[in-house]
PDB file of N, CA and C in Angstrom:
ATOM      1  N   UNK A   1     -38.421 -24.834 -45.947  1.00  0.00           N
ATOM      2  CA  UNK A   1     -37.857 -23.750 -45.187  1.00  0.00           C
ATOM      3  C   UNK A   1     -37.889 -22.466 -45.992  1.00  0.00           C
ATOM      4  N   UNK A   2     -37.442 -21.117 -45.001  1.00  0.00           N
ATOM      5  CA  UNK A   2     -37.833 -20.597 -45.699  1.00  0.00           C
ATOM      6  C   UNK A   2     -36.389 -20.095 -46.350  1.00  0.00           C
ATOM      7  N   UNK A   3     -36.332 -19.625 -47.803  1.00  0.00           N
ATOM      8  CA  UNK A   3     -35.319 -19.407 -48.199  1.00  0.00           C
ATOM      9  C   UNK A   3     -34.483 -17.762 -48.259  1.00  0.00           C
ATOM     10  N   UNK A   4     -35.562 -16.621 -47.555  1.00  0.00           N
ATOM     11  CA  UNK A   4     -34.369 -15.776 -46.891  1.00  0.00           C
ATOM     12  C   UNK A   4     -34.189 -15.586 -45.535  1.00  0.00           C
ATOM     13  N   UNK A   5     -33.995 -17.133 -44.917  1.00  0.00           N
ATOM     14  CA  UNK A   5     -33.065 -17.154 -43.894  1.00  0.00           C
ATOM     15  C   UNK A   5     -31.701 -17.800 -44.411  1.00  0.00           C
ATOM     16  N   UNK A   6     -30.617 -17.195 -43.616  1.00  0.00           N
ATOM     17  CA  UNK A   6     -29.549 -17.363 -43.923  1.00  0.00           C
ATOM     18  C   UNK A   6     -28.821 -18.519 -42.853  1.00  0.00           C
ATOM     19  N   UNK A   7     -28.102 -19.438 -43.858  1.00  0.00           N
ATOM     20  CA  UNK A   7     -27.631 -20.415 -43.402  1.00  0.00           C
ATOM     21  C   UNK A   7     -26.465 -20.139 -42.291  1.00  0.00           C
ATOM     22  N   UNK A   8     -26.075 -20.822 -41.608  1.00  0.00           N
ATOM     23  CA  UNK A   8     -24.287 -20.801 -40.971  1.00  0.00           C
ATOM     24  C   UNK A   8     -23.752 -21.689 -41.618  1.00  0.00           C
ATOM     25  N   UNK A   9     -22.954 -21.321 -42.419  1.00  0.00           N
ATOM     26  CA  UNK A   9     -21.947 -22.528 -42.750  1.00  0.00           C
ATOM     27  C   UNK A   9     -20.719 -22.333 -42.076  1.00  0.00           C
ATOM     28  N   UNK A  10     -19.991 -23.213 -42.170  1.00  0.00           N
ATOM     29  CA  UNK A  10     -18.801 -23.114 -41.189  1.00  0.00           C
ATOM     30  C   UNK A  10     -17.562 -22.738 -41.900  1.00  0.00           C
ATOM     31  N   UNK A  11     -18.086 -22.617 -43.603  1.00  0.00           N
ATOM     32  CA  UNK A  11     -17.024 -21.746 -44.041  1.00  0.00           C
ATOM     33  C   UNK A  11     -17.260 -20.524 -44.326  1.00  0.00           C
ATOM     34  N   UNK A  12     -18.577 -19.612 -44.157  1.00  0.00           N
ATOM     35  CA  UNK A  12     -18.737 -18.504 -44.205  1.00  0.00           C
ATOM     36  C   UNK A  12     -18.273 -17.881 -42.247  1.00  0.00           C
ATOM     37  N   UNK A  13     -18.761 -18.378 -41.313  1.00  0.00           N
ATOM     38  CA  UNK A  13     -17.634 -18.110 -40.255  1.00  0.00           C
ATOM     39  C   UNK A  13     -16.175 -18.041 -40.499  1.00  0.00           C
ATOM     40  N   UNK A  14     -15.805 -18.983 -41.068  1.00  0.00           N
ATOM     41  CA  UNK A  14     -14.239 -18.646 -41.140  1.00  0.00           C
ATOM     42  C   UNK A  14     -13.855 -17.671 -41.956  1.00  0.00           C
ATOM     43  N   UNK A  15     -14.700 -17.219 -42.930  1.00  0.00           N
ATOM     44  CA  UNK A  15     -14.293 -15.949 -43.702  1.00  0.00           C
ATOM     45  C   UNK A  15     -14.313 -14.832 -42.619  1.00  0.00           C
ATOM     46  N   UNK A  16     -15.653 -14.589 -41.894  1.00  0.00           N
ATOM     47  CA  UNK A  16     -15.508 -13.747 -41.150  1.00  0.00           C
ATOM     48  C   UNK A  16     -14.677 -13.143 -39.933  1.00  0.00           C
ATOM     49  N   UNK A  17     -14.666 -14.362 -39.369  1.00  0.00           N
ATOM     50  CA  UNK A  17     -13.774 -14.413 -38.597  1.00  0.00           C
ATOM     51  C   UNK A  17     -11.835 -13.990 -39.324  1.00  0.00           C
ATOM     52  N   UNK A  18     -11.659 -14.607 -40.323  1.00  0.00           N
ATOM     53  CA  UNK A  18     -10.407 -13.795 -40.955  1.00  0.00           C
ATOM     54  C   UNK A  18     -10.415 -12.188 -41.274  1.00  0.00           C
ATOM     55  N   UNK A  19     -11.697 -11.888 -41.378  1.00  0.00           N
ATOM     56  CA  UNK A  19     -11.821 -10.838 -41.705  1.00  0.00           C
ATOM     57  C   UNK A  19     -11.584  -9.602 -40.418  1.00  0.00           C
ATOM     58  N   UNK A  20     -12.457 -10.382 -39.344  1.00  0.00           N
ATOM     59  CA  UNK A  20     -12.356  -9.681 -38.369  1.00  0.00           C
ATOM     60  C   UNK A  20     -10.713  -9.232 -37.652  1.00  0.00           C
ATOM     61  N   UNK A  21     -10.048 -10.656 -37.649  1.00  0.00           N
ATOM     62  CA  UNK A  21      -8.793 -10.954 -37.659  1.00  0.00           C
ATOM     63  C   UNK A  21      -7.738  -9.938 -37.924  1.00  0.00           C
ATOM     64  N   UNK A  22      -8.071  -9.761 -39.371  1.00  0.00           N
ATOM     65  CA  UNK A  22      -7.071  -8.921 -39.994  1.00  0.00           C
ATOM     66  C   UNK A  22      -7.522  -7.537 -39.542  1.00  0.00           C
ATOM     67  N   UNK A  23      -8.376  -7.039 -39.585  1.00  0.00           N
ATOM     68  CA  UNK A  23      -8.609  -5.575 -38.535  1.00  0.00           C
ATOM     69  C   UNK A  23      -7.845  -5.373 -37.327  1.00  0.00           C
ATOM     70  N   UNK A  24      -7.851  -6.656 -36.658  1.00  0.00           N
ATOM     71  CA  UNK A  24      -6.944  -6.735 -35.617  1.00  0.00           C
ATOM     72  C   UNK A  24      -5.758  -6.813 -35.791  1.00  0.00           C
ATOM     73  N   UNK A  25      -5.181  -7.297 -36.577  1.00  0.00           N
ATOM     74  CA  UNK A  25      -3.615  -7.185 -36.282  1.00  0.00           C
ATOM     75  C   UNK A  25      -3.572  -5.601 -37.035  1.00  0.00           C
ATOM     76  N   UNK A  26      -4.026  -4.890 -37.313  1.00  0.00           N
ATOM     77  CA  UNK A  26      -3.899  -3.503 -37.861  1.00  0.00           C
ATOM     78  C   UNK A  26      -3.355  -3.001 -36.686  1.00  0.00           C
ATOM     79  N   UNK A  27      -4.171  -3.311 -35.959  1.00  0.00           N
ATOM     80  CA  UNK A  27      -4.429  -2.487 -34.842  1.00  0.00           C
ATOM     81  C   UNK A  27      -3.792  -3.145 -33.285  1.00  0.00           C
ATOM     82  N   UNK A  28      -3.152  -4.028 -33.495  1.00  0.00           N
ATOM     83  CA  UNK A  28      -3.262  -5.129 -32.256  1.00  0.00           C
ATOM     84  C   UNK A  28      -1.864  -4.042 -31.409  1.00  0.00           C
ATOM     85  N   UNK A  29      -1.070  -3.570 -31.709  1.00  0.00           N
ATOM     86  CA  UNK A  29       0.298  -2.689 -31.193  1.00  0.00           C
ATOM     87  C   UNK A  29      -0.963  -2.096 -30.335  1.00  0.00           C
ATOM     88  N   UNK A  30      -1.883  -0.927 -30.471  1.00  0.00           N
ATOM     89  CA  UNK A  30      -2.644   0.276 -30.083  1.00  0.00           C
ATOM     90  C   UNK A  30      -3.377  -0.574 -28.982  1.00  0.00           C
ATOM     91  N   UNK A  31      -4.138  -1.856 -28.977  1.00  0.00           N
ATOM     92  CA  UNK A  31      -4.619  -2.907 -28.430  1.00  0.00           C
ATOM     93  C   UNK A  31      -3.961  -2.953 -27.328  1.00  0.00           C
ATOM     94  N   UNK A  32      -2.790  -2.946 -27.510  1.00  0.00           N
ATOM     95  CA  UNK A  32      -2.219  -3.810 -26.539  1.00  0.00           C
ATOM     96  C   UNK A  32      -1.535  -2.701 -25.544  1.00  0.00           C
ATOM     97  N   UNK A  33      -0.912  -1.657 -26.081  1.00  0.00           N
ATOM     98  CA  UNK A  33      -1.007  -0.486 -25.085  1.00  0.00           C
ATOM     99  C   UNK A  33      -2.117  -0.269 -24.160  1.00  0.00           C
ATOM    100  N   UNK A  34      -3.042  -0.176 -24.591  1.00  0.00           N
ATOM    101  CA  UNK A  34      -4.915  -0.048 -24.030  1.00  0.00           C
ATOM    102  C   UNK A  34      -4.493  -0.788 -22.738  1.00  0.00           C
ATOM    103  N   UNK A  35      -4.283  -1.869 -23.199  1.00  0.00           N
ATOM    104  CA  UNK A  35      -4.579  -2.731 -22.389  1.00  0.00           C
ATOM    105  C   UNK A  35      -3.528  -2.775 -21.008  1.00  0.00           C
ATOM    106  N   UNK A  36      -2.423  -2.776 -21.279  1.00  0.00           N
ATOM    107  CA  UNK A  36      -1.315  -2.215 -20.286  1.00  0.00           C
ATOM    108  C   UNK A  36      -1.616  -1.602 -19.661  1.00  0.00           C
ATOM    109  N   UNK A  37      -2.253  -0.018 -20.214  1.00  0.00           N
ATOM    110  CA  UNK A  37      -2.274   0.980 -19.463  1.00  0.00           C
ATOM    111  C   UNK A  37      -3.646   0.522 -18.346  1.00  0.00           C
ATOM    112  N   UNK A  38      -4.447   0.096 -18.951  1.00  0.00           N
ATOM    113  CA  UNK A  38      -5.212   0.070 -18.232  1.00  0.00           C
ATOM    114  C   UNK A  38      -5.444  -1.046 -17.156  1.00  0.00           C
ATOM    115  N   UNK A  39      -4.640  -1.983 -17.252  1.00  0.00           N
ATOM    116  CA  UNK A  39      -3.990  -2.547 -15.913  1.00  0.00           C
ATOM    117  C   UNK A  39      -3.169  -2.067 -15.186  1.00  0.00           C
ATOM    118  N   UNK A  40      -2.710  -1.238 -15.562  1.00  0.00           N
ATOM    119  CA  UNK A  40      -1.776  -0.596 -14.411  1.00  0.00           C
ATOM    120  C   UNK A  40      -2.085   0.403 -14.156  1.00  0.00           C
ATOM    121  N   UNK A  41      -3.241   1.215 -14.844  1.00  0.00           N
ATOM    122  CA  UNK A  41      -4.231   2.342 -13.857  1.00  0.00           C
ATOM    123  C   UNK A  41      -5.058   1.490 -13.115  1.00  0.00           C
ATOM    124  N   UNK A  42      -5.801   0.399 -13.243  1.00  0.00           N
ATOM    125  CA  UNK A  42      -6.485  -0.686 -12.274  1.00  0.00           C
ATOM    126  C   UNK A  42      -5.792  -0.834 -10.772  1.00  0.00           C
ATOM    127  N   UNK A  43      -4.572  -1.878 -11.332  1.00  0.00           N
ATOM    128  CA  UNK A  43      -3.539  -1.753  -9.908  1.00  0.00           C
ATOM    129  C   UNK A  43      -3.245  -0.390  -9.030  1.00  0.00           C
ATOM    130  N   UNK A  44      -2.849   0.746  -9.345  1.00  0.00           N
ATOM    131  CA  UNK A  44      -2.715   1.853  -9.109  1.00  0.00           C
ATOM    132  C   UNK A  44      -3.924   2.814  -8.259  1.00  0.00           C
ATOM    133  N   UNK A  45      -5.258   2.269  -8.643  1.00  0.00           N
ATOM    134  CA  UNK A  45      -6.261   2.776  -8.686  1.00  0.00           C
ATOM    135  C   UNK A  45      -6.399   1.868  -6.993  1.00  0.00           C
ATOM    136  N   UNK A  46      -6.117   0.569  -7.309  1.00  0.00           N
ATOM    137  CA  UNK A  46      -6.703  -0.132  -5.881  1.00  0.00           C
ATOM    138  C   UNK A  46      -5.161   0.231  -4.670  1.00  0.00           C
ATOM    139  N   UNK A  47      -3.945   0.497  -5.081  1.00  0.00           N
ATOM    140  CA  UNK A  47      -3.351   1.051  -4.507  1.00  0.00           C
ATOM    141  C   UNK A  47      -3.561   2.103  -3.949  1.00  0.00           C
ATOM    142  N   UNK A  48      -4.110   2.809  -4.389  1.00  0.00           N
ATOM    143  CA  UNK A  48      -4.463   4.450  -3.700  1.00  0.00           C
ATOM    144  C   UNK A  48      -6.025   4.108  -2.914  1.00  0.00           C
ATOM    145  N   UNK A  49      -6.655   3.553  -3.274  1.00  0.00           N
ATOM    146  CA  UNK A  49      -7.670   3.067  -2.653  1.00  0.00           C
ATOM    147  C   UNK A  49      -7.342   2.154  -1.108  1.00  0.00           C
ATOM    148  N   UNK A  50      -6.432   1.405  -0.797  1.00  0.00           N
ATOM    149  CA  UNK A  50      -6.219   0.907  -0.017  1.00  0.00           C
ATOM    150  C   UNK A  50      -5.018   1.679   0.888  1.00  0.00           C
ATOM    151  N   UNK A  51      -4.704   2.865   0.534  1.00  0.00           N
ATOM    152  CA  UNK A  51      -3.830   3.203   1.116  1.00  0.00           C
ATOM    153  C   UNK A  51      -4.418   4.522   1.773  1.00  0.00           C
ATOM    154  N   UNK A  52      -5.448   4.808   1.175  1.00  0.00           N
ATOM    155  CA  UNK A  52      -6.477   6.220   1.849  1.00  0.00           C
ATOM    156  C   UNK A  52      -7.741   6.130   2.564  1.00  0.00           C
ATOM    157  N   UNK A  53      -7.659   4.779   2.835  1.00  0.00           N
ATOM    158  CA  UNK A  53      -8.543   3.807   3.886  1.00  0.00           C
ATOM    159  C   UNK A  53      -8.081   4.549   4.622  1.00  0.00           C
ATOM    160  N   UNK A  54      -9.595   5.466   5.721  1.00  0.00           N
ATOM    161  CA  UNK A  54      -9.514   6.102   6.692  1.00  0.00           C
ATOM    162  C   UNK A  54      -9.752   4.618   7.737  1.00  0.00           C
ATOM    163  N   UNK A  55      -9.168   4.357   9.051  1.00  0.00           N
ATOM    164  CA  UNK A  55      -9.464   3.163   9.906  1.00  0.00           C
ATOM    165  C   UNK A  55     -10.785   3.357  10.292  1.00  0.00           C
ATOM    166  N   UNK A  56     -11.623   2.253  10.686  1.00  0.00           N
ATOM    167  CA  UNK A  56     -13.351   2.620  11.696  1.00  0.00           C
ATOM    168  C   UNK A  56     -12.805   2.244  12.993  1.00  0.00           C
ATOM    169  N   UNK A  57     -13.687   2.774  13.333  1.00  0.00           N
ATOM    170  CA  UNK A  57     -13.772   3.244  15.153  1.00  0.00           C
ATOM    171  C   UNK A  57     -13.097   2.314  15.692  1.00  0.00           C
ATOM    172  N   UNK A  58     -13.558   0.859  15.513  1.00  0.00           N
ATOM    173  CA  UNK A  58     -12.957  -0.222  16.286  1.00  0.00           C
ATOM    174  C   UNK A  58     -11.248  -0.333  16.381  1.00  0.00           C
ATOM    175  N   UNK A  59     -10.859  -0.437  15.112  1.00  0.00           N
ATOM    176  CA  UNK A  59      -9.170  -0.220  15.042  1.00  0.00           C
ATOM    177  C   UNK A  59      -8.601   1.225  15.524  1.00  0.00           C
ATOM    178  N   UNK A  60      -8.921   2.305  15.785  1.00  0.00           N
ATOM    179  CA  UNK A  60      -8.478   3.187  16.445  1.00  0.00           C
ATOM    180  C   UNK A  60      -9.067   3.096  18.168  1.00  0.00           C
ATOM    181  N   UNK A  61      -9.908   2.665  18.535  1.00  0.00           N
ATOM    182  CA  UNK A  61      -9.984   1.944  20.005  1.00  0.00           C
ATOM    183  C   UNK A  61      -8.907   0.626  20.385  1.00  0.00           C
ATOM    184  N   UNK A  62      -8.841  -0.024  19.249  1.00  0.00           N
ATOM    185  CA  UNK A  62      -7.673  -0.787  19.896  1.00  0.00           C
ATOM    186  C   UNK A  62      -6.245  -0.703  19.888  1.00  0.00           C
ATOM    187  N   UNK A  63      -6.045   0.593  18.988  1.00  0.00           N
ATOM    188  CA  UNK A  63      -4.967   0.744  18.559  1.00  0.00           C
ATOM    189  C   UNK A  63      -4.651   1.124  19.741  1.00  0.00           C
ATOM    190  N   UNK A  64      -5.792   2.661  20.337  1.00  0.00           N
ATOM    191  CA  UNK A  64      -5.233   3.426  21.629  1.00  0.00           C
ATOM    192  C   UNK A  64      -4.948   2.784  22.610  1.00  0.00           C
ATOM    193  N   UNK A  65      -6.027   1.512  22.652  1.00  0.00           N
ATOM    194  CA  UNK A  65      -5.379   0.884  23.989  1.00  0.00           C
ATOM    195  C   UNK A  65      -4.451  -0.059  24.208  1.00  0.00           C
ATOM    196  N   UNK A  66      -3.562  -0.140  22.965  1.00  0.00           N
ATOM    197  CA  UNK A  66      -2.577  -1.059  22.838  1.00  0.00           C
ATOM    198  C   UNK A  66      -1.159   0.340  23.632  1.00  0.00           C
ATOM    199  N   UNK A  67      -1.412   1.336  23.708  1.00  0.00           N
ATOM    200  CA  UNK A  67      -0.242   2.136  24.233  1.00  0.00           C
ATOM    201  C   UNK A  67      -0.564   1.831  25.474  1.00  0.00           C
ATOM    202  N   UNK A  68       0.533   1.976  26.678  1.00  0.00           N
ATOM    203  CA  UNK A  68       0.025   1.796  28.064  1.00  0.00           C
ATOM    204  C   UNK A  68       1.322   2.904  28.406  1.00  0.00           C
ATOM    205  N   UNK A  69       0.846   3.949  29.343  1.00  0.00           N
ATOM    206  CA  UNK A  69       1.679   4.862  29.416  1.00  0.00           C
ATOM    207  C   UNK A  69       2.612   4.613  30.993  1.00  0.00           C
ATOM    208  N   UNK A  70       4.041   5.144  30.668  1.00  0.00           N
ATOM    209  CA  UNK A  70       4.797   4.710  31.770  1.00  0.00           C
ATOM    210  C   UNK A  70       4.496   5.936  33.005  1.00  0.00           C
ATOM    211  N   UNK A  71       4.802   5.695  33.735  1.00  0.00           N
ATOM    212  CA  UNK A  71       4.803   6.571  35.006  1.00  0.00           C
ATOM    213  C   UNK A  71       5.827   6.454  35.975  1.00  0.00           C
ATOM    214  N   UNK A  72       7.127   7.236  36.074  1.00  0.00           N
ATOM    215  CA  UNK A  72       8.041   7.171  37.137  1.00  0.00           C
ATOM    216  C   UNK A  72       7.733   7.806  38.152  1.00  0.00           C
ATOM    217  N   UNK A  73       8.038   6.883  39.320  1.00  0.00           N
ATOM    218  CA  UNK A  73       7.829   7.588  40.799  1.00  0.00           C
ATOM    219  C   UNK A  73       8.323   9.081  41.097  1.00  0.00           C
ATOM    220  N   UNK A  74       8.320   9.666  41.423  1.00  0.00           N
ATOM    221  CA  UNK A  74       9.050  11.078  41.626  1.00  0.00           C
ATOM    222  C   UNK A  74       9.707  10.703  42.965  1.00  0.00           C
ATOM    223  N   UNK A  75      10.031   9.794  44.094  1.00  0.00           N
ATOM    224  CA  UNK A  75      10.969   9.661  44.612  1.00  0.00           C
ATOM    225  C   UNK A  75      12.045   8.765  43.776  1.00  0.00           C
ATOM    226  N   UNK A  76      11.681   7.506  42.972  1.00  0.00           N
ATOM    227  CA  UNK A  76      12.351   7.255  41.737  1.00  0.00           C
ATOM    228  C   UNK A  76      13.526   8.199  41.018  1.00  0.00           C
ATOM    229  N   UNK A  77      12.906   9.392  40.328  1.00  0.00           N
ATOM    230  CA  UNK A  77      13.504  10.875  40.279  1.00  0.00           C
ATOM    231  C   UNK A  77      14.333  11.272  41.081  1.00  0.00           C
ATOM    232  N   UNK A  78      13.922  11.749  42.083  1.00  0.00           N
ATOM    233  CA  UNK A  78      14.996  12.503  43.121  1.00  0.00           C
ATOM    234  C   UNK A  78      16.066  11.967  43.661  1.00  0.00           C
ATOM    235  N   UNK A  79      15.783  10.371  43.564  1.00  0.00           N
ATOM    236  CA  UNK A  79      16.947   9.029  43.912  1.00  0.00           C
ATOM    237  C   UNK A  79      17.893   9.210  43.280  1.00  0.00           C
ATOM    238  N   UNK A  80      17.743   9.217  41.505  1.00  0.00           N
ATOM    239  CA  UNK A  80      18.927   9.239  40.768  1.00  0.00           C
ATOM    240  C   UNK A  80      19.337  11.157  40.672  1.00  0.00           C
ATOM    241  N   UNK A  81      19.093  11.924  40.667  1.00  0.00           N
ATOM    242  CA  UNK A  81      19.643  13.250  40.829  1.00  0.00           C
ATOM    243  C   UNK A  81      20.164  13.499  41.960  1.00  0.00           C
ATOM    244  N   UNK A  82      19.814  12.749  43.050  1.00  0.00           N
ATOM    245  CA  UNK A  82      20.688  13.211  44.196  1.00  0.00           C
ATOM    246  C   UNK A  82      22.393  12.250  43.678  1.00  0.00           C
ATOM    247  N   UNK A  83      22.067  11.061  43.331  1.00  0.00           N
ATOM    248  CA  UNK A  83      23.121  10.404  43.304  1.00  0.00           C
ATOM    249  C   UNK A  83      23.951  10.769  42.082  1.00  0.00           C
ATOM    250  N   UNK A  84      23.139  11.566  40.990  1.00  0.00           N
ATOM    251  CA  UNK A  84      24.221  11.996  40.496  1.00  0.00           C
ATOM    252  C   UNK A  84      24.729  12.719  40.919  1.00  0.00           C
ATOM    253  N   UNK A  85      24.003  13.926  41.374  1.00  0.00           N
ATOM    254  CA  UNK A  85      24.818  15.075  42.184  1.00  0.00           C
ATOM    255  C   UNK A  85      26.347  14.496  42.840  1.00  0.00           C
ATOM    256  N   UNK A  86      25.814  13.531  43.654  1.00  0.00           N
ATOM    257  CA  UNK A  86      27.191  13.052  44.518  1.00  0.00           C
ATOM    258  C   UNK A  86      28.083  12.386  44.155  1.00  0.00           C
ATOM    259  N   UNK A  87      27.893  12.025  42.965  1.00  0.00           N
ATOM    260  CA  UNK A  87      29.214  11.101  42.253  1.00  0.00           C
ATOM    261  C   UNK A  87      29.936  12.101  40.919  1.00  0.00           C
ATOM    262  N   UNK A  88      31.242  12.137  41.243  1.00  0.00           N
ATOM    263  CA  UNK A  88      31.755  12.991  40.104  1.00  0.00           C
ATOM    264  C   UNK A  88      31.930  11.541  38.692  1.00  0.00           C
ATOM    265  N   UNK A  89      32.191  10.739  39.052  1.00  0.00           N
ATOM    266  CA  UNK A  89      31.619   9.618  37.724  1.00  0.00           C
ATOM    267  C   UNK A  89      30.201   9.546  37.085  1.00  0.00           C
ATOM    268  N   UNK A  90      29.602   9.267  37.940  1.00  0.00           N
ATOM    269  CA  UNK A  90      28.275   9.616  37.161  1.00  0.00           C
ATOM    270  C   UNK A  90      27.741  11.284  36.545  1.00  0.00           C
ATOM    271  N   UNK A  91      28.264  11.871  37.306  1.00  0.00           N
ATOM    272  CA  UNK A  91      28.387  13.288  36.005  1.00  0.00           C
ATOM    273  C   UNK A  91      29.016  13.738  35.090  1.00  0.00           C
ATOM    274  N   UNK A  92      30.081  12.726  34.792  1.00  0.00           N
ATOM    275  CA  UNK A  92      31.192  12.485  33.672  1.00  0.00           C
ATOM    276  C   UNK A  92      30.627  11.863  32.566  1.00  0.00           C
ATOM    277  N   UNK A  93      29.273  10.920  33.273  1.00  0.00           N
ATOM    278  CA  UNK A  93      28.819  10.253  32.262  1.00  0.00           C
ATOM    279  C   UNK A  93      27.228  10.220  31.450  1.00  0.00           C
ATOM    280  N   UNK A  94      26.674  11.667  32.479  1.00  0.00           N
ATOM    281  CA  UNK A  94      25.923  12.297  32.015  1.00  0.00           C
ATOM    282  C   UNK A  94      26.251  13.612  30.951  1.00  0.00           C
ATOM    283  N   UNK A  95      27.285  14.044  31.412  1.00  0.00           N
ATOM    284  CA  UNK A  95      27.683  15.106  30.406  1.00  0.00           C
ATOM    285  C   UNK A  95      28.344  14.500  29.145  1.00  0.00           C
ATOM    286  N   UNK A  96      28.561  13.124  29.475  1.00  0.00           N
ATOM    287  CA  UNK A  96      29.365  12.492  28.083  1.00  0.00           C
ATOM    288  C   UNK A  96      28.128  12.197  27.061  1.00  0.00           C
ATOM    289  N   UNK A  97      26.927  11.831  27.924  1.00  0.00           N
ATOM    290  CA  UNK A  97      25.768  11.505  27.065  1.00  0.00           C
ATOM    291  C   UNK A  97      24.979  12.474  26.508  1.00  0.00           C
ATOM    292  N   UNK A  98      25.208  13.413  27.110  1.00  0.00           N
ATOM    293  CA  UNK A  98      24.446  14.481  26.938  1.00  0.00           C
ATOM    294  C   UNK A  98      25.115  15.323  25.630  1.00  0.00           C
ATOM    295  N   UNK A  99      26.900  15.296  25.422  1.00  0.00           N
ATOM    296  CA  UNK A  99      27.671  15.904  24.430  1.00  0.00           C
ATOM    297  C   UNK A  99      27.620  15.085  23.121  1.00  0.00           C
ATOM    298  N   UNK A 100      27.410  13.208  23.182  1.00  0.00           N
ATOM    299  CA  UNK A 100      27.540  12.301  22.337  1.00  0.00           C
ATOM    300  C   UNK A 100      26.269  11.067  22.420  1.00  0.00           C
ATOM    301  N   UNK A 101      24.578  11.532  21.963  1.00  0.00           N
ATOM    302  CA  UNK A 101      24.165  10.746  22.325  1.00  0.00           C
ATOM    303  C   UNK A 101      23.906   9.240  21.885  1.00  0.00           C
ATOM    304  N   UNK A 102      24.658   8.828  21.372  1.00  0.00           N
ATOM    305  CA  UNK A 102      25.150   7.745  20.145  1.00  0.00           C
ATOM    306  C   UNK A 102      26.693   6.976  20.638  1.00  0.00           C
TER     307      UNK A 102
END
């Protein structure tokens, strides 16, 4: 073989690896902030992302047609205004609703 290739021994890894090691805990506090922050700009990031989702066409077509609009008769109308007109109770209890609507 040839002799400047370099072997692996498995105790020259473990040197290195200690070596590498100890760089890290120098540093592992600064590491680990990094790392926080940048999971919780991640989360944050898909929060605002999912929350500024404009809808597509389809969900605003079904949205609209999920409203169904009411329509009162206009003799309906004139039924209950005449009858309030004619009852002094029922205008006791329109003006009560009208002063306290709660």
């Amino acid at each position: 073989m040839d002799e400047n290739k370099k072997s692996l021994n498995l105790n020259d890894i473990i040197e290195q690896l200690k070596q590498v090691l100890g760089i890290i805990k120098k540093y592992i506090i600064i590491i680990f902030i990094v790392l926080v922050v940048g999971v919780y700009g991640y989360i944050i990031n898909g929060f605002d992302s999912a929350f500024n989702q404009a809808p597509n066409a389809s969900e605003v077509q079904s949205s609209s047609n999920s409203f169904v609009l009411i329509h009162i008769n206009q003799q309906v109308i004139n039924q209950i205004n005449s009858l309030r007109n004619n009852s002094v109770n029922v205008q006791a209890l329109f003006q009560q609703s009208r002063n306290n609507p709660f």
